[in-house]
N, C-alpha and C. Protein backbone atom coordinates (compact mmCIF):
# COMPACT_ATOMS: atom_id res chain seq x y z
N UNK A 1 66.75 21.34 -94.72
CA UNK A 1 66.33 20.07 -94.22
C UNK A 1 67.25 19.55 -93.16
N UNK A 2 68.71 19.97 -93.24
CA UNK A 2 69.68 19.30 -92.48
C UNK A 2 68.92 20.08 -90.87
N UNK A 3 68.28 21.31 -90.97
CA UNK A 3 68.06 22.15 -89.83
C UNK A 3 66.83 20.88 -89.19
N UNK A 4 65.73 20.56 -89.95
CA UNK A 4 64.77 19.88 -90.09
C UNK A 4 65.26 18.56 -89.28
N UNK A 5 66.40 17.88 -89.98
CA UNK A 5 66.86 16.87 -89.59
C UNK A 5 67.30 16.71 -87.83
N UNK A 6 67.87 17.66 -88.05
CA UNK A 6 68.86 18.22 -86.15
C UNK A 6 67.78 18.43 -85.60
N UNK A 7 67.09 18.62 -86.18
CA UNK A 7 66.05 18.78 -85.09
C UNK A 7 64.99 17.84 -84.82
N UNK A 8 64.88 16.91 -85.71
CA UNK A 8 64.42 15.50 -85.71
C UNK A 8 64.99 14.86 -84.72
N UNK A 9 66.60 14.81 -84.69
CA UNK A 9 67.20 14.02 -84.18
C UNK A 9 67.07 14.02 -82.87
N UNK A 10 67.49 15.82 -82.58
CA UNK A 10 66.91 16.16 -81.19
C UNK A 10 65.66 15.79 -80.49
N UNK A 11 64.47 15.77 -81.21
CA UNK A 11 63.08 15.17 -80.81
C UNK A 11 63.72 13.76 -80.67
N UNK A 12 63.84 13.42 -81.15
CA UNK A 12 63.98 11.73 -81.31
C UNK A 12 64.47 11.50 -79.85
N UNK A 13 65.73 12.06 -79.18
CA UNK A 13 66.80 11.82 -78.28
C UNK A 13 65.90 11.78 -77.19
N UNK A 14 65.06 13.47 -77.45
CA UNK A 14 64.65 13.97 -76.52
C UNK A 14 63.10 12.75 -76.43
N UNK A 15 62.58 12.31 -76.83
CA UNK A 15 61.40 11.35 -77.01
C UNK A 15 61.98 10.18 -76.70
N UNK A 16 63.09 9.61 -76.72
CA UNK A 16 63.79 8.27 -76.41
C UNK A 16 64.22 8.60 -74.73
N UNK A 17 64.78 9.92 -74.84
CA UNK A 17 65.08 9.86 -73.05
C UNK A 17 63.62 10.12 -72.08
N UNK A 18 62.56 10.90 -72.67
CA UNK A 18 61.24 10.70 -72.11
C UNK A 18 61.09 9.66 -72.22
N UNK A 19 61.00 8.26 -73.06
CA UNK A 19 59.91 7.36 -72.77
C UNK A 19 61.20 6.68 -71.88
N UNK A 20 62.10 6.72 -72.05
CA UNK A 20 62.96 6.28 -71.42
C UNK A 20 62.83 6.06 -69.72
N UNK A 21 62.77 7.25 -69.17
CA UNK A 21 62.15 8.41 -68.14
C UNK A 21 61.00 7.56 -67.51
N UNK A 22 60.20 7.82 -68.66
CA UNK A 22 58.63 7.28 -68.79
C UNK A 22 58.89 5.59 -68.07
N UNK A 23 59.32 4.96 -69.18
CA UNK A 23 59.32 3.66 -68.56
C UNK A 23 59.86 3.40 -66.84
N UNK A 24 61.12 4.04 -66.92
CA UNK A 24 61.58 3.69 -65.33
C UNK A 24 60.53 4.16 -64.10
N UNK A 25 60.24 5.77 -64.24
CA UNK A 25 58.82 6.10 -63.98
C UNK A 25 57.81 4.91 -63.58
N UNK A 26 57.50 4.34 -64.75
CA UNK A 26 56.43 3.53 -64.42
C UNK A 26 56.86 2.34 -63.91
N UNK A 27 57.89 1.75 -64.27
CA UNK A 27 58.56 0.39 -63.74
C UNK A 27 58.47 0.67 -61.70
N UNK A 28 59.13 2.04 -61.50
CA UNK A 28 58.98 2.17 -60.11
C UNK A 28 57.77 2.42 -59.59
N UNK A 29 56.52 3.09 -60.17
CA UNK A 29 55.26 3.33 -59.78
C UNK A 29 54.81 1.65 -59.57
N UNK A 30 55.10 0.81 -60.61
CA UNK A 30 54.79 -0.34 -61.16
C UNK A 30 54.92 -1.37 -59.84
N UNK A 31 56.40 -0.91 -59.42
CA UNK A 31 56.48 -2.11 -58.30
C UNK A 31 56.36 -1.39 -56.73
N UNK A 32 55.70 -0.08 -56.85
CA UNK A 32 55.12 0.39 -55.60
C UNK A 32 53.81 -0.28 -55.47
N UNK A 33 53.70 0.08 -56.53
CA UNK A 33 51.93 -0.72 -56.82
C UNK A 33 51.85 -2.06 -56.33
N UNK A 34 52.81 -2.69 -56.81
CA UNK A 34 52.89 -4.31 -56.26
C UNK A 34 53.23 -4.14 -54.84
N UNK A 35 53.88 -3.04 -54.08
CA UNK A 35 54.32 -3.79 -53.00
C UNK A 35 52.92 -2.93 -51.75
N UNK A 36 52.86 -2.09 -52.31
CA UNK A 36 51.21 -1.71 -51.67
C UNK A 36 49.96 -2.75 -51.80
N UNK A 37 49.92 -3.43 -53.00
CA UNK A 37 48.94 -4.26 -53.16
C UNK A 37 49.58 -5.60 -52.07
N UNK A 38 50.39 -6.10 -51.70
CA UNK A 38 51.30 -7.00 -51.57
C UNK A 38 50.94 -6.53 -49.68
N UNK A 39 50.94 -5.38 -49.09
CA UNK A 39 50.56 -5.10 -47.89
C UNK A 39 49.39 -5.05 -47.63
N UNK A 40 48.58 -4.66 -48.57
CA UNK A 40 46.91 -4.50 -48.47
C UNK A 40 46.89 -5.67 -48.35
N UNK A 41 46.93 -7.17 -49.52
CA UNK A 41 46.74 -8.47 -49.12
C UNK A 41 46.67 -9.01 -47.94
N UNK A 42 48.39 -8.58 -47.27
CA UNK A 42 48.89 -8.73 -45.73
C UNK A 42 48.31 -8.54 -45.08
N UNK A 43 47.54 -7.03 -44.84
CA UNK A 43 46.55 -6.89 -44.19
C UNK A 43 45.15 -7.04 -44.40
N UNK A 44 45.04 -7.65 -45.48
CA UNK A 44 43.30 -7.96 -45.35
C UNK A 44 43.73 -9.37 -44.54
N UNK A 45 44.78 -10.05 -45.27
CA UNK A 45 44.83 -11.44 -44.36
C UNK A 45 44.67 -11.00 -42.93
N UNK A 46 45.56 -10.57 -42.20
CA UNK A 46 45.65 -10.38 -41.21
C UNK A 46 44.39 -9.65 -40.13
N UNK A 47 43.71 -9.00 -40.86
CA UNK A 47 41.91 -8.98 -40.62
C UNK A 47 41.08 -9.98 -40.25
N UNK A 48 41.26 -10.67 -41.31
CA UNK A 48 40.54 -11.85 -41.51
C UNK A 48 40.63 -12.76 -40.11
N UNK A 49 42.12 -13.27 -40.44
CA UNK A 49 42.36 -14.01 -39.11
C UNK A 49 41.99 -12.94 -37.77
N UNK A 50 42.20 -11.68 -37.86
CA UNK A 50 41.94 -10.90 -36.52
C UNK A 50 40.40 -11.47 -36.18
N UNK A 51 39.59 -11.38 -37.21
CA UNK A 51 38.01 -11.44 -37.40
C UNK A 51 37.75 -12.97 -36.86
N UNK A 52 38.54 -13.76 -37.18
CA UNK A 52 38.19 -15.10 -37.14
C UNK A 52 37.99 -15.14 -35.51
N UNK A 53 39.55 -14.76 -34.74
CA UNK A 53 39.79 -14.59 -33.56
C UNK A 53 38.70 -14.85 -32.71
N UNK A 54 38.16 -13.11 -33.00
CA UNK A 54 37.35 -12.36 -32.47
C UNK A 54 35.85 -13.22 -32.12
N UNK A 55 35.55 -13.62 -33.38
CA UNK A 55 34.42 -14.46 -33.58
C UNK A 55 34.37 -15.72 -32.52
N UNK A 56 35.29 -16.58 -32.48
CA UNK A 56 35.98 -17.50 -31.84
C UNK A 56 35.67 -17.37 -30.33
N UNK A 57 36.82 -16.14 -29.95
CA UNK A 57 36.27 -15.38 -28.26
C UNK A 57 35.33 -14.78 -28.45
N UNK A 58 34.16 -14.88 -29.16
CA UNK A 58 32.73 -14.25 -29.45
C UNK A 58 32.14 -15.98 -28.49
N UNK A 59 32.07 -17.06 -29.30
CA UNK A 59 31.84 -17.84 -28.89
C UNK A 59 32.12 -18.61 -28.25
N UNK A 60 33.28 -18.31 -27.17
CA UNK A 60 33.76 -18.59 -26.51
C UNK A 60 32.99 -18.35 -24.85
N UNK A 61 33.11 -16.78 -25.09
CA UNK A 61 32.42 -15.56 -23.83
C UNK A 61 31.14 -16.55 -23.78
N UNK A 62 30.51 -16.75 -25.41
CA UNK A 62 28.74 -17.04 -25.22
C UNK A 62 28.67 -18.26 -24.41
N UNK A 63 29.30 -18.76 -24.46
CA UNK A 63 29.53 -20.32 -23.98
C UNK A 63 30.07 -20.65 -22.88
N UNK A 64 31.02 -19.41 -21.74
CA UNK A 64 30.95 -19.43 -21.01
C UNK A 64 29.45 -18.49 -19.87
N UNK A 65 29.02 -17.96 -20.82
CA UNK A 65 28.26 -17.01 -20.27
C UNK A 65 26.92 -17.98 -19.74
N UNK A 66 26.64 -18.85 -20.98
CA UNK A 66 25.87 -20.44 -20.41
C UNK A 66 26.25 -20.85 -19.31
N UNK A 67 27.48 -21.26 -19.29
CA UNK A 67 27.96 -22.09 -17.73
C UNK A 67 27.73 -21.04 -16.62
N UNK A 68 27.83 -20.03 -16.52
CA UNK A 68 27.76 -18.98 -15.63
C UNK A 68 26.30 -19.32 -15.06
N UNK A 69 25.22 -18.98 -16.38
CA UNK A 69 24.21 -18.85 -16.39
C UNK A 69 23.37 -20.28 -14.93
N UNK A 70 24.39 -21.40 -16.26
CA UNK A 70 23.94 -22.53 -15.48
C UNK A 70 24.10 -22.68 -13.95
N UNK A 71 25.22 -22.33 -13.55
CA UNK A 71 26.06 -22.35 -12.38
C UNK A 71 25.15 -21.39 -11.53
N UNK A 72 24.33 -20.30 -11.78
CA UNK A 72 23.76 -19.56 -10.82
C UNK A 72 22.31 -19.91 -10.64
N UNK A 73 21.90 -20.76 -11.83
CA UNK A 73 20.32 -21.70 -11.53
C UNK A 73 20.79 -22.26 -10.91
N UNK A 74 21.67 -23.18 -10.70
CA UNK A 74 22.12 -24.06 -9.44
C UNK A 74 22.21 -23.74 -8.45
N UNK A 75 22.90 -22.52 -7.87
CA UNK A 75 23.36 -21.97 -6.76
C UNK A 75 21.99 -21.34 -6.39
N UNK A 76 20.81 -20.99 -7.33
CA UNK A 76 19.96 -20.27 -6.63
C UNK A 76 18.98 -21.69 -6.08
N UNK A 77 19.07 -23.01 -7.00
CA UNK A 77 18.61 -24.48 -6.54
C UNK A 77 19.25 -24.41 -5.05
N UNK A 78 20.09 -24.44 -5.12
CA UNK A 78 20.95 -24.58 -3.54
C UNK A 78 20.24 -23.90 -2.30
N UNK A 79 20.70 -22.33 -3.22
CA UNK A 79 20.10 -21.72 -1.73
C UNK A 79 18.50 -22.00 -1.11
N UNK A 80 17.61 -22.60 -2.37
CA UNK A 80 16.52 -22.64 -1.72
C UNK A 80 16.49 -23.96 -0.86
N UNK A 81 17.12 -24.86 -1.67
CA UNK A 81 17.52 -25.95 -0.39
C UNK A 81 17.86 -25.65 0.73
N UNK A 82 18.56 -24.56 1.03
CA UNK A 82 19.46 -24.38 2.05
C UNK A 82 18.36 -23.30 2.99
N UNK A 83 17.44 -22.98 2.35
CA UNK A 83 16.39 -22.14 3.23
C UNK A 83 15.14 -22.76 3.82
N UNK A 84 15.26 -23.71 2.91
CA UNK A 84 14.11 -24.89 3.48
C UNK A 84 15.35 -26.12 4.48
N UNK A 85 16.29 -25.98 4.39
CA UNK A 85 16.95 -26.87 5.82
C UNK A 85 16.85 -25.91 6.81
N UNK A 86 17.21 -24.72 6.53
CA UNK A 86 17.39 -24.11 7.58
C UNK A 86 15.64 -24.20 8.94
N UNK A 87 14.61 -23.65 8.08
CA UNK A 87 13.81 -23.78 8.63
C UNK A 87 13.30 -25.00 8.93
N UNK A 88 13.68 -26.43 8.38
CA UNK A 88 13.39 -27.27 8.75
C UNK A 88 14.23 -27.59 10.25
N UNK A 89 15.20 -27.23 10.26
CA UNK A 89 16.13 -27.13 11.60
C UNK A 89 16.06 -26.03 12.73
N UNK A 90 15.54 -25.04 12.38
CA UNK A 90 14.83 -24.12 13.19
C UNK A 90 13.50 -24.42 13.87
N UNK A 91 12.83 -25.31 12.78
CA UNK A 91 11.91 -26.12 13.89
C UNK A 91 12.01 -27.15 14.28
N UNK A 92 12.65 -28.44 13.55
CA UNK A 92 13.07 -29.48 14.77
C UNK A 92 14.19 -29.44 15.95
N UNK A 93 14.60 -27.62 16.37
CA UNK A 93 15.11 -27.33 17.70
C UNK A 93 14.24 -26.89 18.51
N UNK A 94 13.48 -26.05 17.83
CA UNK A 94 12.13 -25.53 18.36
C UNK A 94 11.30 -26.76 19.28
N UNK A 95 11.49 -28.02 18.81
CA UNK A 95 10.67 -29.22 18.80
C UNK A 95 11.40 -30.10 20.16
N UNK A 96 12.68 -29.92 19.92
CA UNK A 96 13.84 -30.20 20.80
C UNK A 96 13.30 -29.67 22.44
N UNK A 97 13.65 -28.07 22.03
CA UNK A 97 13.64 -27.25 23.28
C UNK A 97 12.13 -27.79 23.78
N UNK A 98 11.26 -27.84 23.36
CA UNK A 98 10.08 -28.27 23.90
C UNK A 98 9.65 -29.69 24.69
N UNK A 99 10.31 -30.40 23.66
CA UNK A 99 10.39 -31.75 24.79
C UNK A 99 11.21 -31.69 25.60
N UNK A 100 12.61 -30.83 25.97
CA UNK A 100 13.53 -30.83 27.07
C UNK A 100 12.12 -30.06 28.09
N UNK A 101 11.61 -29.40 28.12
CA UNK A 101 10.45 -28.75 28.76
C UNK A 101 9.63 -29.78 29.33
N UNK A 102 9.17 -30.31 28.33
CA UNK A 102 7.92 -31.46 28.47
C UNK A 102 8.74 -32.24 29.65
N UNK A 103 10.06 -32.82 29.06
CA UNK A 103 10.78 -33.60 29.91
C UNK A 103 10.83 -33.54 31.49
N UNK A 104 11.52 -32.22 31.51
CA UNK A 104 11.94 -31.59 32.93
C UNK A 104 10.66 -31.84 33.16
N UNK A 105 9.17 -31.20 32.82
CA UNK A 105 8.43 -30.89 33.68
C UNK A 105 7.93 -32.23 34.36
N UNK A 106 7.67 -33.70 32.77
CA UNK A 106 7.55 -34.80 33.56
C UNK A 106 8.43 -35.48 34.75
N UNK A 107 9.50 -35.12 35.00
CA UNK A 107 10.14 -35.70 35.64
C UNK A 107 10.14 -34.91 37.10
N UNK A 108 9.76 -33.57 36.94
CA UNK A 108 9.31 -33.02 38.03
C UNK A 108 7.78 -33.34 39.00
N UNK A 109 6.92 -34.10 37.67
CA UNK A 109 5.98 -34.17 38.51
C UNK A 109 6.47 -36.21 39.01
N UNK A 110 6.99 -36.88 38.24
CA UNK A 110 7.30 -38.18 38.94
C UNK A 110 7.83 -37.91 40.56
N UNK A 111 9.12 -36.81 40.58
CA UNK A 111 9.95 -36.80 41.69
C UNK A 111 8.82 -36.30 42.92
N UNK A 112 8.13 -35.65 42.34
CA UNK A 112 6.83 -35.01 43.95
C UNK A 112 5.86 -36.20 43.92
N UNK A 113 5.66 -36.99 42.65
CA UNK A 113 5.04 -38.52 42.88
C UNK A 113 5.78 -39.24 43.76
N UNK A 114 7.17 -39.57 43.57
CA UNK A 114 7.70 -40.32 44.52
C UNK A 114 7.82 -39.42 45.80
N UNK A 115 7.54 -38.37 46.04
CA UNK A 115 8.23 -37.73 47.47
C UNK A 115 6.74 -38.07 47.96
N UNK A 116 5.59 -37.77 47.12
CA UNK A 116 4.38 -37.91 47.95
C UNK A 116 4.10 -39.39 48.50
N UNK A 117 5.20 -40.27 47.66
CA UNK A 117 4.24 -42.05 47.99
C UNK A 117 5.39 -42.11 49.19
N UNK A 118 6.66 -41.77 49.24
CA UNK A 118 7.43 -42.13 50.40
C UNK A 118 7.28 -41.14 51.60
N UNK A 119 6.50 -40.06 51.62
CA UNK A 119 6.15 -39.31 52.58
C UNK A 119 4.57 -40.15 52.61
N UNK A 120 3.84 -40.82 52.26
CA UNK A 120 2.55 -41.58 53.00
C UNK A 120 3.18 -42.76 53.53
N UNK A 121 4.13 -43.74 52.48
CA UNK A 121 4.39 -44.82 53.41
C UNK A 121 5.01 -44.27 54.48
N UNK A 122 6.32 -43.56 54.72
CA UNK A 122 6.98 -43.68 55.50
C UNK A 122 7.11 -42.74 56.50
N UNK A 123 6.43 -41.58 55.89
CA UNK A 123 7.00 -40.31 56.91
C UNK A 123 5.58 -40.38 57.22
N UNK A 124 4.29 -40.34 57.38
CA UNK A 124 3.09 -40.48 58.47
C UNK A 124 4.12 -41.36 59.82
N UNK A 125 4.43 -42.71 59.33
CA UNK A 125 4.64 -43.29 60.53
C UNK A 125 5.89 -42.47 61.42
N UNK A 126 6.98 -42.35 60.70
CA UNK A 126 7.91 -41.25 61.39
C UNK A 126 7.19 -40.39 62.25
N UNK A 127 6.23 -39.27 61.76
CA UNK A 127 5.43 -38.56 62.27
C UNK A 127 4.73 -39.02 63.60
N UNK A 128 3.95 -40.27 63.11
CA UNK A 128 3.33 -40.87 64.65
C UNK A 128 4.48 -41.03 65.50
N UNK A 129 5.34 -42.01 65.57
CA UNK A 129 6.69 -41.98 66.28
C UNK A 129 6.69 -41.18 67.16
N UNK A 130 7.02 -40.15 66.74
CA UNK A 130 7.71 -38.88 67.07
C UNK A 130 7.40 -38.14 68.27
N UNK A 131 5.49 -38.02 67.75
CA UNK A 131 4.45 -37.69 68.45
C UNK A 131 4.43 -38.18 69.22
């Protein structure tokens, strides 16, 4: 039995330094575990807020993409304004150049009106004179 015993004892030692083993074992698995879970947290947080971000300059872009939007109905408002001045000014030069025409020409026929009334009053009699 004493053989029985020694050899009890030995199990025993040997079963006390395994769980022994065992425990530290797990104490260090234990607080890997925590500090992996402890980074996963970190980074789901840090997702999250990435996500939030994202979302944020999601609606940000959309909202400038409106003003854009808006800004080029305007500008295309403009240009049609600006195509209807134009032709409105392409023809009141058009309108211009034509009465400078009209003009000249009336004033060309006044000046042979007056050359014709001062050549009857005055230049017949010159003429007789002369003769």
């Amino acid at each position: 039995m004493n053989g029985g015993s020694g050899r009890s004892n030995w199990e025993n030692d040997d079963l006390e330094s395994l769980t022994t083993g065992q425990r530290q074992g797990l104490l260090v698995a234990n607080e890997r575990l925590d500090d992996h879970t402890d980074r996963l947290a970190r980074a789901q947080r840090t997702a999250l807020q990435t996500e939030e971000i994202g979302h944020e300059i999601q609606r940000t872009l959309a909202d400038d993409r409106e003003k854009l939007e808006r800004a080029r109905a305007k500008l295309d408002d403009v240009d049609d304004g600006l195509k209807s001045a134009r032709s409105i000014l392409i023809g009141m030069s058009r309108r211009v150049i034509t009465n400078k025409i009209i003009l000249i020409f009336i004033i060309l026929i006044l000046l042979a009106g007056i050359g014709v009334i001062v050549y009857l009053k005055w230049g017949r009699g010159l003429i007789k004179k002369v003769s």
